[in-house]
Protein backbone atom coordinates (compact mmCIF):
# COMPACT_ATOMS: atom_id res chain seq x y z
CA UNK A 1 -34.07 -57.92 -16.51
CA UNK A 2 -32.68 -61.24 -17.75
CA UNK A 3 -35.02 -64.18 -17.33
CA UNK A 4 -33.26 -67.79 -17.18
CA UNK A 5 -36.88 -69.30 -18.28
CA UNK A 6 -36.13 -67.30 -21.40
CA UNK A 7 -33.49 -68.67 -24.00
CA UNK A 8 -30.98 -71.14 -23.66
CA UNK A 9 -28.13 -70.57 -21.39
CA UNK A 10 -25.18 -70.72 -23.36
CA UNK A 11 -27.29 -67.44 -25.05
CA UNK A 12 -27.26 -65.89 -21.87
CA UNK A 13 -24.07 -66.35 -21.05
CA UNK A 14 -23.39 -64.59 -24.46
CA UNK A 15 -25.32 -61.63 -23.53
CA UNK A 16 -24.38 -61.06 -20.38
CA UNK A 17 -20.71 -61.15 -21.60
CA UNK A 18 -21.75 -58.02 -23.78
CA UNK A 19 -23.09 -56.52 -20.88
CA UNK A 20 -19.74 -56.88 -19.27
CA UNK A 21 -17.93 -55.61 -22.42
CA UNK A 22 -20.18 -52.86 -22.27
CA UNK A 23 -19.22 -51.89 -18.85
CA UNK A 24 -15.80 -52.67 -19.48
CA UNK A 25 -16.28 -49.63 -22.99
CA UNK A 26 -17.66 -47.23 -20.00
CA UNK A 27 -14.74 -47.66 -17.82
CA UNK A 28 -12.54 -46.41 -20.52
CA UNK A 29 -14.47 -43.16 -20.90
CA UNK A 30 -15.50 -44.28 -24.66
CA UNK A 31 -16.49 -41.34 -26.54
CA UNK A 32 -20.39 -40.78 -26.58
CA UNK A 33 -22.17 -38.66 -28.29
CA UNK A 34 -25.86 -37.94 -27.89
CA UNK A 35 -28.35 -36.92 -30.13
CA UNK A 36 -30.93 -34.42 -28.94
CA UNK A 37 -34.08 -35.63 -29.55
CA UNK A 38 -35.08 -32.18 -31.31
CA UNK A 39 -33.46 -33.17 -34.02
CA UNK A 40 -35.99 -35.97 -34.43
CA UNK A 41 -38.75 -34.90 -36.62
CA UNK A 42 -42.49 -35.67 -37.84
CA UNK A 43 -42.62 -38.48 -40.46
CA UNK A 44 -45.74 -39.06 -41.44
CA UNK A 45 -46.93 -37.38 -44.59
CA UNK A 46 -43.25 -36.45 -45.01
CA UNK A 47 -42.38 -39.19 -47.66
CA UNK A 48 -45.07 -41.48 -47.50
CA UNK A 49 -48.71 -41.11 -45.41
CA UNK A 50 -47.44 -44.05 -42.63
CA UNK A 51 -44.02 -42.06 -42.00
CA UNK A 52 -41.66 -44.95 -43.89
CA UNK A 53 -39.29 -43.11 -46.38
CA UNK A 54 -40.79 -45.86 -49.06
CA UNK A 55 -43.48 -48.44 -49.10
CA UNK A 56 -41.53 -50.50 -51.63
CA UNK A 57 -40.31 -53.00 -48.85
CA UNK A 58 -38.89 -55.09 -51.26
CA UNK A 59 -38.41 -58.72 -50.21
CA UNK A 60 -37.71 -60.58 -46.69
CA UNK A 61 -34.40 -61.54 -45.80
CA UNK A 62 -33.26 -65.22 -45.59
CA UNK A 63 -30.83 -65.64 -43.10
CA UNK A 64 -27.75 -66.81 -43.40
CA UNK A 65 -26.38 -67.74 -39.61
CA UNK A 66 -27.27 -66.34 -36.09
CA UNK A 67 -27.90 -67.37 -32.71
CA UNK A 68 -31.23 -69.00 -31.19
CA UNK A 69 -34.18 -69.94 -33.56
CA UNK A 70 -32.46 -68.62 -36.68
CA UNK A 71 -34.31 -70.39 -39.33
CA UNK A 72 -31.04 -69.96 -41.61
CA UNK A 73 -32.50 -70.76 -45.39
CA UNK A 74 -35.63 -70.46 -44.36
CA UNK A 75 -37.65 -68.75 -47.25
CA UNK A 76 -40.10 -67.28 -45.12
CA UNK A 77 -37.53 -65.21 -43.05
CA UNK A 78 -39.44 -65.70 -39.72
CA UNK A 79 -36.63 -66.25 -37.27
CA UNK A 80 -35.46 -64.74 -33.56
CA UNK A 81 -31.43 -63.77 -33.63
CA UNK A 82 -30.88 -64.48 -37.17
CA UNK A 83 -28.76 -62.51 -39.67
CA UNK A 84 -28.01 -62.46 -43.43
CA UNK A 85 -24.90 -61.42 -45.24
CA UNK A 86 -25.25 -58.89 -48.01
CA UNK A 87 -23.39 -57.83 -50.80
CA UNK A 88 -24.15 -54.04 -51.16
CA UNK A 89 -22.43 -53.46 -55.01
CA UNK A 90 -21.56 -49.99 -53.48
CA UNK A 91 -19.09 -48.22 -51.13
CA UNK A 92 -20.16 -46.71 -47.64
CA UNK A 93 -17.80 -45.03 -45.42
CA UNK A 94 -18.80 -45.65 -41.70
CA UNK A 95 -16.68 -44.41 -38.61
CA UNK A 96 -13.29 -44.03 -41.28
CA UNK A 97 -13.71 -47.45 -42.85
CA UNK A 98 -15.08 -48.23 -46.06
CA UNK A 99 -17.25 -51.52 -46.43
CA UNK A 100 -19.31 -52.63 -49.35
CA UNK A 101 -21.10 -55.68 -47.53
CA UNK A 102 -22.65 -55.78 -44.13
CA UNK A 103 -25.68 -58.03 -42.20
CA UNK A 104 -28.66 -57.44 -41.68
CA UNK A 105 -29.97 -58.12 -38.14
CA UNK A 106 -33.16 -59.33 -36.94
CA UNK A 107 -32.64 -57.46 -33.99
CA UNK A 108 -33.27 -53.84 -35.01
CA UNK A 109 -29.70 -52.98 -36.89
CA UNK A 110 -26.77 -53.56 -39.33
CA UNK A 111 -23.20 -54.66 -38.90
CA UNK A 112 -20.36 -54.36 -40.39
CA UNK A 113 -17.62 -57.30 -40.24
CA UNK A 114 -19.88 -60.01 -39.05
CA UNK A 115 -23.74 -60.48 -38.25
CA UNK A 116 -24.69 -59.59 -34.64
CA UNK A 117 -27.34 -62.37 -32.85
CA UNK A 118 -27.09 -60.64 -29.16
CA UNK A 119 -30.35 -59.64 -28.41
CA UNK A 120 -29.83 -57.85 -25.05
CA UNK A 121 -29.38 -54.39 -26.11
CA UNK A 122 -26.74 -53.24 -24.37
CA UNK A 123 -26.21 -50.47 -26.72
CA UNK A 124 -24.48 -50.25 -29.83
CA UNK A 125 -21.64 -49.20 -28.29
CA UNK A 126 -21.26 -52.43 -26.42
CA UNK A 127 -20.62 -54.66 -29.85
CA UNK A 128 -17.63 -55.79 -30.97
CA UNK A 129 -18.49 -54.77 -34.58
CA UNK A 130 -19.78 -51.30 -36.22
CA UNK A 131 -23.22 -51.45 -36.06
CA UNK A 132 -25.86 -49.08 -36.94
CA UNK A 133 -29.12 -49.25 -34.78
CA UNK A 134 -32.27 -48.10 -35.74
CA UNK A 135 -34.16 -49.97 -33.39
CA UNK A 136 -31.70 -52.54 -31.45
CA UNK A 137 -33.98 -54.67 -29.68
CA UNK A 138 -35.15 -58.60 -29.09
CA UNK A 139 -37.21 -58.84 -32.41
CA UNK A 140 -38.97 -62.34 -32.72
CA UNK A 141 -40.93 -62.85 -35.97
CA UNK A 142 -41.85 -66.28 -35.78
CA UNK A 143 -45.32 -65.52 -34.61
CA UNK A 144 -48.64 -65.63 -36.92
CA UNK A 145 -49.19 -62.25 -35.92
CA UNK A 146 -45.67 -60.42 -36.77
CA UNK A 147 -44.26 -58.97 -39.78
CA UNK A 148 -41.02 -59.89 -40.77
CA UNK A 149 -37.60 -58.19 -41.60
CA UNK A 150 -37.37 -56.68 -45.64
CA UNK A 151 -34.49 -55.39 -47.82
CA UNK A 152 -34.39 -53.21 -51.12
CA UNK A 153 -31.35 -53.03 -52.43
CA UNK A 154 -31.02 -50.68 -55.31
CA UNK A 155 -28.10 -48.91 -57.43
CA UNK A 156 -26.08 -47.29 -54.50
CA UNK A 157 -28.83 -47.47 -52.01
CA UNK A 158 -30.06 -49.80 -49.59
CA UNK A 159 -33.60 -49.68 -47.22
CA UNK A 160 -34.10 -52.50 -44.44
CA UNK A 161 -37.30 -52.55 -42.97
CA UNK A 162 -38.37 -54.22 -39.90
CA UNK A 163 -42.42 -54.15 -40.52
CA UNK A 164 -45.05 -54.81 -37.80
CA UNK A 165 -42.26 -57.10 -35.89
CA UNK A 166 -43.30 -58.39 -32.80
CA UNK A 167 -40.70 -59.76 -29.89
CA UNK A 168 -39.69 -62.38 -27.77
CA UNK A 169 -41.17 -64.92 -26.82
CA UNK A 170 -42.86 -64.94 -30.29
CA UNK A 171 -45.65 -61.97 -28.86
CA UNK A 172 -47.42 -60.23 -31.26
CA UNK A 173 -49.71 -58.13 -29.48
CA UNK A 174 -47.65 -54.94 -29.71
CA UNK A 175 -45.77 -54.42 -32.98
CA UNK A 176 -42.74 -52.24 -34.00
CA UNK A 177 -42.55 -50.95 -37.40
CA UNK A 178 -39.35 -48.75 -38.17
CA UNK A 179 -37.23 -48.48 -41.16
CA UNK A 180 -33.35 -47.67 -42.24
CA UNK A 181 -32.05 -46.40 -45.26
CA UNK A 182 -28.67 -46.54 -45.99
CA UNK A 183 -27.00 -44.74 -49.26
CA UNK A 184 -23.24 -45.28 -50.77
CA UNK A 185 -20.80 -42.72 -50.51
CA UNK A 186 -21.30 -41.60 -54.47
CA UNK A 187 -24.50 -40.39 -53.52
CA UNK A 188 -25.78 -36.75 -53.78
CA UNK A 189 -28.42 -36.20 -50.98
CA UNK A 190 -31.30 -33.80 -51.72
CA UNK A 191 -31.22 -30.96 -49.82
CA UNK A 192 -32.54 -31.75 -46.80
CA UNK A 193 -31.71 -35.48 -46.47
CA UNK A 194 -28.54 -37.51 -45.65
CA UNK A 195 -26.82 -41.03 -46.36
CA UNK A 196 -28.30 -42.40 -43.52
CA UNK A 197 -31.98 -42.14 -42.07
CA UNK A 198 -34.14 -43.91 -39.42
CA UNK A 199 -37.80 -43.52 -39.77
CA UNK A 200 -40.64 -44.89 -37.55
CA UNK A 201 -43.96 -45.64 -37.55
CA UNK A 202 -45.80 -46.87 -34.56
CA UNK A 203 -43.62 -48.47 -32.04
CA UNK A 204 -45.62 -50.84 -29.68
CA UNK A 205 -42.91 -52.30 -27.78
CA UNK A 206 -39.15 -51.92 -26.52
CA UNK A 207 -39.56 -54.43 -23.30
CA UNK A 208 -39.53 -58.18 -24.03
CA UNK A 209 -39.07 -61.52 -22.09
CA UNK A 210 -35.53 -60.63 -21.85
CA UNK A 211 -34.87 -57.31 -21.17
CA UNK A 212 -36.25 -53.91 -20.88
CA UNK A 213 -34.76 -51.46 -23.05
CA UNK A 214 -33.78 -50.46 -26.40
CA UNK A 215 -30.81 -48.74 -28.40
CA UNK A 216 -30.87 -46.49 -30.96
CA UNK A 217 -28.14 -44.95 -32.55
CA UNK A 218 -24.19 -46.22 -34.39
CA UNK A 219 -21.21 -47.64 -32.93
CA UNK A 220 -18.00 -47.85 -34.19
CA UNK A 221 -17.04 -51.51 -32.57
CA UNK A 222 -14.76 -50.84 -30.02
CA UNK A 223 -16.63 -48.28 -28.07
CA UNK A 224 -17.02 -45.11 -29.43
CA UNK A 225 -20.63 -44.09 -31.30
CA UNK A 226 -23.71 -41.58 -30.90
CA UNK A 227 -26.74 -42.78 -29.41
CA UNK A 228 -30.66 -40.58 -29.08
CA UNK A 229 -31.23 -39.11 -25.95
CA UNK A 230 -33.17 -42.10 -24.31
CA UNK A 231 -31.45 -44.79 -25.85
CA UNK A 232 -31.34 -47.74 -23.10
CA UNK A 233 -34.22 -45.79 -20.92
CA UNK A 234 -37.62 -46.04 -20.95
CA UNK A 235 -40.06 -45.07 -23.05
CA UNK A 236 -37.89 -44.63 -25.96
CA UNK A 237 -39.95 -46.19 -28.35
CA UNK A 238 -42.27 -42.87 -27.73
CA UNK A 239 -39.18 -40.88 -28.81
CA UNK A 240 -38.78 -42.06 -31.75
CA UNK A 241 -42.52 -43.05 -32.88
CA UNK A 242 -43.85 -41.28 -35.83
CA UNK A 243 -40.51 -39.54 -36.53
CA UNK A 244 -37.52 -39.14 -39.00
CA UNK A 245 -33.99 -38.71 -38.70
CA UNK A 246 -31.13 -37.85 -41.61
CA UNK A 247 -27.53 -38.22 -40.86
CA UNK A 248 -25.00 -36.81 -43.59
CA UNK A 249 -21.43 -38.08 -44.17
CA UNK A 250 -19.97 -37.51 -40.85
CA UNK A 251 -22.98 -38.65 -38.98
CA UNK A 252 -24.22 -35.38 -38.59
CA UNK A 253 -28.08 -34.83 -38.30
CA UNK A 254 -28.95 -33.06 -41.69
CA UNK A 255 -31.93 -30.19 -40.87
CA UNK A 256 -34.91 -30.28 -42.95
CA UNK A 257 -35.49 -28.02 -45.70
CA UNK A 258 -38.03 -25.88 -44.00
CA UNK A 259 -41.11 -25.03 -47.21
CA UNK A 260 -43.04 -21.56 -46.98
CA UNK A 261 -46.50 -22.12 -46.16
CA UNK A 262 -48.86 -21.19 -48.72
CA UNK A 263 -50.00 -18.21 -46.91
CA UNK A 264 -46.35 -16.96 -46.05
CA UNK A 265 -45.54 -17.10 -49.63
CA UNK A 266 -48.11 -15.55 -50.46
CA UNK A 267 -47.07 -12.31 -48.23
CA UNK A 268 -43.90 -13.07 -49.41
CA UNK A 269 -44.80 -12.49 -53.03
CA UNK A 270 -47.04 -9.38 -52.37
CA UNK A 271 -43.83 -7.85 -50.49
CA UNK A 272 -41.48 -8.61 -53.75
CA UNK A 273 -44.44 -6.72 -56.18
CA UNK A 274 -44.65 -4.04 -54.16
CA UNK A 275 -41.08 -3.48 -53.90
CA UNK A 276 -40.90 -3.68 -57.91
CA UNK A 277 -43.70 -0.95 -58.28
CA UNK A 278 -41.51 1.27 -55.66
CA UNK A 279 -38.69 0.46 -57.69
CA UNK A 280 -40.40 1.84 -60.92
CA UNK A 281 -41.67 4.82 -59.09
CA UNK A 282 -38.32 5.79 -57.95
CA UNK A 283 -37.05 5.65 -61.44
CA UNK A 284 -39.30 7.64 -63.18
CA UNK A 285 -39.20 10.50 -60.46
């Protein structure tokens, strides 16, 4: 759903150009891959209590260009289809190609080559640069009542979260709150993690004044990527709410490391004792 009351036209005529570069990926049998949604898995009380990896959100970005309402240099980072260029000070390896810069979108991702302002999700395979999506929707945070887009960059790691954001047309009622961390190729995941990881709190919204739907997943550019099951249907902001997801080198989900409960270790502990006082017994026969 595309309202013309909405945004200006010449954005519109941007957006709907995606949409037709997105049909024109489809025709050509892009390669898709989906994620099961399985593989998604409970996040709160995994990291921290809310279900963000970290509450050090670290400061708001200041965008640097974008499309409609982008507040570029504006301190307080409130802006709809803004972007800002970052230097990372580290490698990552995305889809073959090594990059150690990329943009930060308003709109629920990163990019790689230049910032993306489209805000009609037509799914991050339907961009014309790699992109990875953990929420790729119309986020407006220029009203009171939204949160606002925040990076921390650190020593070969970067986490952009998009806190209590609300959409367009400035609404604030429902809020999204979802995060992305995003590690250079030198690091050494903990078992059970990856390089790259969405999380989510509580999603209130994936519909806004200009569309309906929301993408989640990576995209190499020119049409090949990996999207959740549900990406561009809806509901999918119930998929993902209040859930984690680790992708390793080769954007391969990454299990978790599954820890005994305290009662089956227990057992387990009685069963190794036990076997040690056979053992004994044995030998002394």
């Amino acid at each position: 759903m595309i309202r013309t009351d909405s945004k200006p036209m010449h954005l519109l005529v941007k957006a709907l150009a995606g949409a037709a570069l997105f049909t024109a990926f489809s025709a050509a049998q892009a390669a898709v891959v989906t994620i099961p949604n399985s593989d998604l898995k409970a996040a709160p009380g995994k990291y921290t209590a809310g279900g963000y990896y970290t509450n050090d959100l670290g400061a708001n970005i200041v965008t640097t260009g974008g499309g409609n309402a982008a507040n570029i240099g504006g301190a307080n980072g409130r802006n709809d289809d803004g972007y800002m260029a970052l230097d990372l000070g580290f490698n990552v390896t995305f889809f073959g190609q090594t990059y150690n810069s990329l943009f930060i979108n308003n709109n629920g991702n990163v990019s790689f080559g230049n910032g993306i302002a489209t805000f009609v999700p037509t799914g991050v395979t339907g961009v014309n640069a790699p992109i990875i999506s953990p929420f790729f929707g119309d986020v407006d945070t220029r009203g009171a009542g939204s949160g606002v887009v925040h990076y921390n960059l650190t020593s070969n790691q970067l986490v952009v979260t998009w806190d209590n954001v609300g959409y367009f047309n400035q609404h604030a009622t429902a809020t999204d709150s979802f995060q992305l961390v995003l590690r250079g190729d030198g690091w050494a995941p903990a078992p059970g993690e990856g390089l790259i990881g969405f999380f989510y709190q509580t999603m209130g919204w994936e519909a806004t004044d200009t569309n309906d739907l929301a993408a989640v997943g990576f995209g190499n550019g020119s049409g090949d990527g990996q999207t959740i099951d549900g990406s561009l249907l809806p509901g999918v902001k119930n998929i993902v709410q209040n859930s984690y997801i680790w992708f390793n080198a080769n954007l391969e989900t990454v299990p978790p490391v599954d820890v005994p409960e305290p009662s089956a270790l227990a057992l387990t502990m009685i069963g190794l004792f036990g076997a040690g006082l056979s053992a004994r017994r044995k030998r002394k026969g």
